[in-house]
N, C-alpha and C. Protein backbone atom coordinates (compact mmCIF):
# COMPACT_ATOMS: atom_id res chain seq x y z
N UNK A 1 -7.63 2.37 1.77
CA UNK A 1 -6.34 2.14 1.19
C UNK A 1 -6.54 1.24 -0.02
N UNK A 2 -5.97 1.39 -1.07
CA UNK A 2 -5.78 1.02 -2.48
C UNK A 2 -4.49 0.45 -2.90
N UNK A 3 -4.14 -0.86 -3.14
CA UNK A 3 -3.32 -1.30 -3.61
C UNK A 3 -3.14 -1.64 -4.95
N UNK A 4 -2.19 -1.12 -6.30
CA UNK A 4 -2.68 -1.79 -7.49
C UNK A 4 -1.22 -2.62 -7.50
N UNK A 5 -1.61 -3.84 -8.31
CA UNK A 5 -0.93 -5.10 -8.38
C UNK A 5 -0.48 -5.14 -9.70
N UNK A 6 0.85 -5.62 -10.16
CA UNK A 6 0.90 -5.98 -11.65
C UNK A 6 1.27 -7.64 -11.31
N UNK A 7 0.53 -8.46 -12.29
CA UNK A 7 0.97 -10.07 -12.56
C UNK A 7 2.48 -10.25 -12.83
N UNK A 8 3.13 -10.65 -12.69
CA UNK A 8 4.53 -11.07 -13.51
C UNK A 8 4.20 -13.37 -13.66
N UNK A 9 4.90 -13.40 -14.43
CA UNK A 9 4.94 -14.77 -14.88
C UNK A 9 6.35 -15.01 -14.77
N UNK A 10 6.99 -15.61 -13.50
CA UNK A 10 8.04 -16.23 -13.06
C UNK A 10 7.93 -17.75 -12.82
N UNK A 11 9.16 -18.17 -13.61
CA UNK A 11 9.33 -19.56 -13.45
C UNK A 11 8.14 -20.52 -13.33
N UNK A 12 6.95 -20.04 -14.20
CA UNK A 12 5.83 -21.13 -14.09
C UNK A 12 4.76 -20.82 -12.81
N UNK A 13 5.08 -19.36 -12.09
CA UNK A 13 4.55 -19.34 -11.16
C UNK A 13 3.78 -17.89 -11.21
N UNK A 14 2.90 -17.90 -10.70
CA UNK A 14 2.22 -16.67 -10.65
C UNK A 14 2.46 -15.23 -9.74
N UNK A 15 2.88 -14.12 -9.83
CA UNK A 15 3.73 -13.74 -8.38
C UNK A 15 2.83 -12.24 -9.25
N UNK A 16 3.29 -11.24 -8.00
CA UNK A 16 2.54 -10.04 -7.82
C UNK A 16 3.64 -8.88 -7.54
N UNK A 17 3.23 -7.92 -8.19
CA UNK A 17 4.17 -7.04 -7.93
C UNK A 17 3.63 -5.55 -7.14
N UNK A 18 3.43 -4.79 -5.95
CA UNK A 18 2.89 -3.89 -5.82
C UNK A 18 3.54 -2.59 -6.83
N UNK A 19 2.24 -2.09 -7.48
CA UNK A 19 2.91 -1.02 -8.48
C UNK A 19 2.41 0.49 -7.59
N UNK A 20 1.32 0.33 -6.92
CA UNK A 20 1.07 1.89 -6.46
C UNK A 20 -0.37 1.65 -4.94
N UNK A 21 0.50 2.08 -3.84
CA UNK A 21 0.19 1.64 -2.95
C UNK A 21 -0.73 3.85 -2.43
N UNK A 22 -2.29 3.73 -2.64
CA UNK A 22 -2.75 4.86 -2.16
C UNK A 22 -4.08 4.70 -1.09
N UNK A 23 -3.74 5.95 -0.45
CA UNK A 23 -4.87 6.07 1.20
C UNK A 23 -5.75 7.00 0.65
N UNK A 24 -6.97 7.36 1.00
CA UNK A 24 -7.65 8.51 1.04
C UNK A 24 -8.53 8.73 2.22
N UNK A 25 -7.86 10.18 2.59
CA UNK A 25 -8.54 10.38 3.63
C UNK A 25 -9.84 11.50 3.53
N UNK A 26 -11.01 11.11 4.55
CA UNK A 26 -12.05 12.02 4.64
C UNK A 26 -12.00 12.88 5.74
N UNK A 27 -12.28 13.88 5.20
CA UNK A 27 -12.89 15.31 6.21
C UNK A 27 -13.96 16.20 6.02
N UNK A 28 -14.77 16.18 6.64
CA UNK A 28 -16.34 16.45 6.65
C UNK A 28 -16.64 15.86 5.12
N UNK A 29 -16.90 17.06 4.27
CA UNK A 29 -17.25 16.74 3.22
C UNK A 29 -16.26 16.63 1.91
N UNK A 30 -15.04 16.30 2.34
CA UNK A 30 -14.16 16.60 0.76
C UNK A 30 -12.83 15.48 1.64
N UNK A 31 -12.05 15.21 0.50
CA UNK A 31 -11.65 13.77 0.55
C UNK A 31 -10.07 13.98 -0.26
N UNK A 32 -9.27 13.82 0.32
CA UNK A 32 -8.38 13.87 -0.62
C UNK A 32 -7.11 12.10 -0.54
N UNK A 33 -6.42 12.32 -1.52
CA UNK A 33 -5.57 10.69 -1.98
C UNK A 33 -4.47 11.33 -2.00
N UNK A 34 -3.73 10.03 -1.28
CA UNK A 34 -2.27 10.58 -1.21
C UNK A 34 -1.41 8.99 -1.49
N UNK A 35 -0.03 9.17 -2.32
CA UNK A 35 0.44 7.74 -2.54
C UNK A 35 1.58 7.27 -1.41
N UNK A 36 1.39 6.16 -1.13
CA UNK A 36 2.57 6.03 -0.23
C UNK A 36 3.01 5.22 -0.86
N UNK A 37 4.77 5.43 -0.11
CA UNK A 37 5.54 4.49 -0.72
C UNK A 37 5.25 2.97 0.36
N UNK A 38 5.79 1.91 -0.67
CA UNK A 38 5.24 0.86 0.18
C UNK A 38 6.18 0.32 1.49
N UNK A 39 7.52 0.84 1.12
CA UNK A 39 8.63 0.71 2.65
C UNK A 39 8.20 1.89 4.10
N UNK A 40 7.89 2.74 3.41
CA UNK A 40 7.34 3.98 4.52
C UNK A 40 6.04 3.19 5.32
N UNK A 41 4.73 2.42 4.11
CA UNK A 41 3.86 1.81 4.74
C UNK A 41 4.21 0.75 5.81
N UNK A 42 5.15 -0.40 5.26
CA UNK A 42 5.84 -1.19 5.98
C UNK A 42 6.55 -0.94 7.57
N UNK A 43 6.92 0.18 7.30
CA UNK A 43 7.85 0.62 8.52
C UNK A 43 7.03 1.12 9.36
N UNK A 44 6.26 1.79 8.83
CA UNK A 44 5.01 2.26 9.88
C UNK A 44 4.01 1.21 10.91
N UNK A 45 3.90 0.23 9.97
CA UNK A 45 3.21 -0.86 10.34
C UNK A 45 3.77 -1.53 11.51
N UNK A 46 5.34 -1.90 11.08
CA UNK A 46 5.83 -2.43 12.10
C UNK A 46 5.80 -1.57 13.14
N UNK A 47 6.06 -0.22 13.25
CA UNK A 47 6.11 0.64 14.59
C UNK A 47 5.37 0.39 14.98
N UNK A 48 3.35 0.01 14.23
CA UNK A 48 2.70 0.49 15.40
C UNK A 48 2.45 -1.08 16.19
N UNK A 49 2.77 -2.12 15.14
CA UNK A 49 3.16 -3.58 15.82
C UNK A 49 4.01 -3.55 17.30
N UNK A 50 4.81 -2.72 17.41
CA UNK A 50 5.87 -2.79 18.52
C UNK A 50 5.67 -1.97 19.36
N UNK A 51 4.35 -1.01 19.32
CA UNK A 51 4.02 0.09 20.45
C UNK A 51 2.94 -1.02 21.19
N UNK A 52 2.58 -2.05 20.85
CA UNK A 52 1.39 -2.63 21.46
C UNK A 52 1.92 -3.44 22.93
């Protein structure tokens, strides 16, 4: 998984913005990338937080 970040310069402070959140998955020999959105990632996350 690949996260790209943009800087922003707020109020003297350094802060981050996610601009493009991508997975790539392997199978045998060939590989493909797919982008997720970062609320779909989020939500997922928490599900699998709450199946445990």
């Amino acid at each position: 998984m690949e996260t790209d970040e943009m800087a922003l310069d707020v109020n003297d402070r350094l802060a981050f913005r996610r601009v493009d959140t991508r997975i790539t998955l392997h199978q045998g020999t060939s590989s493909s990338t797919y982008s997720i959105d970062p609320a779909d990632l989020n939500a997922a996350l928490a599900r699998d937080r709450g199946a445990r």
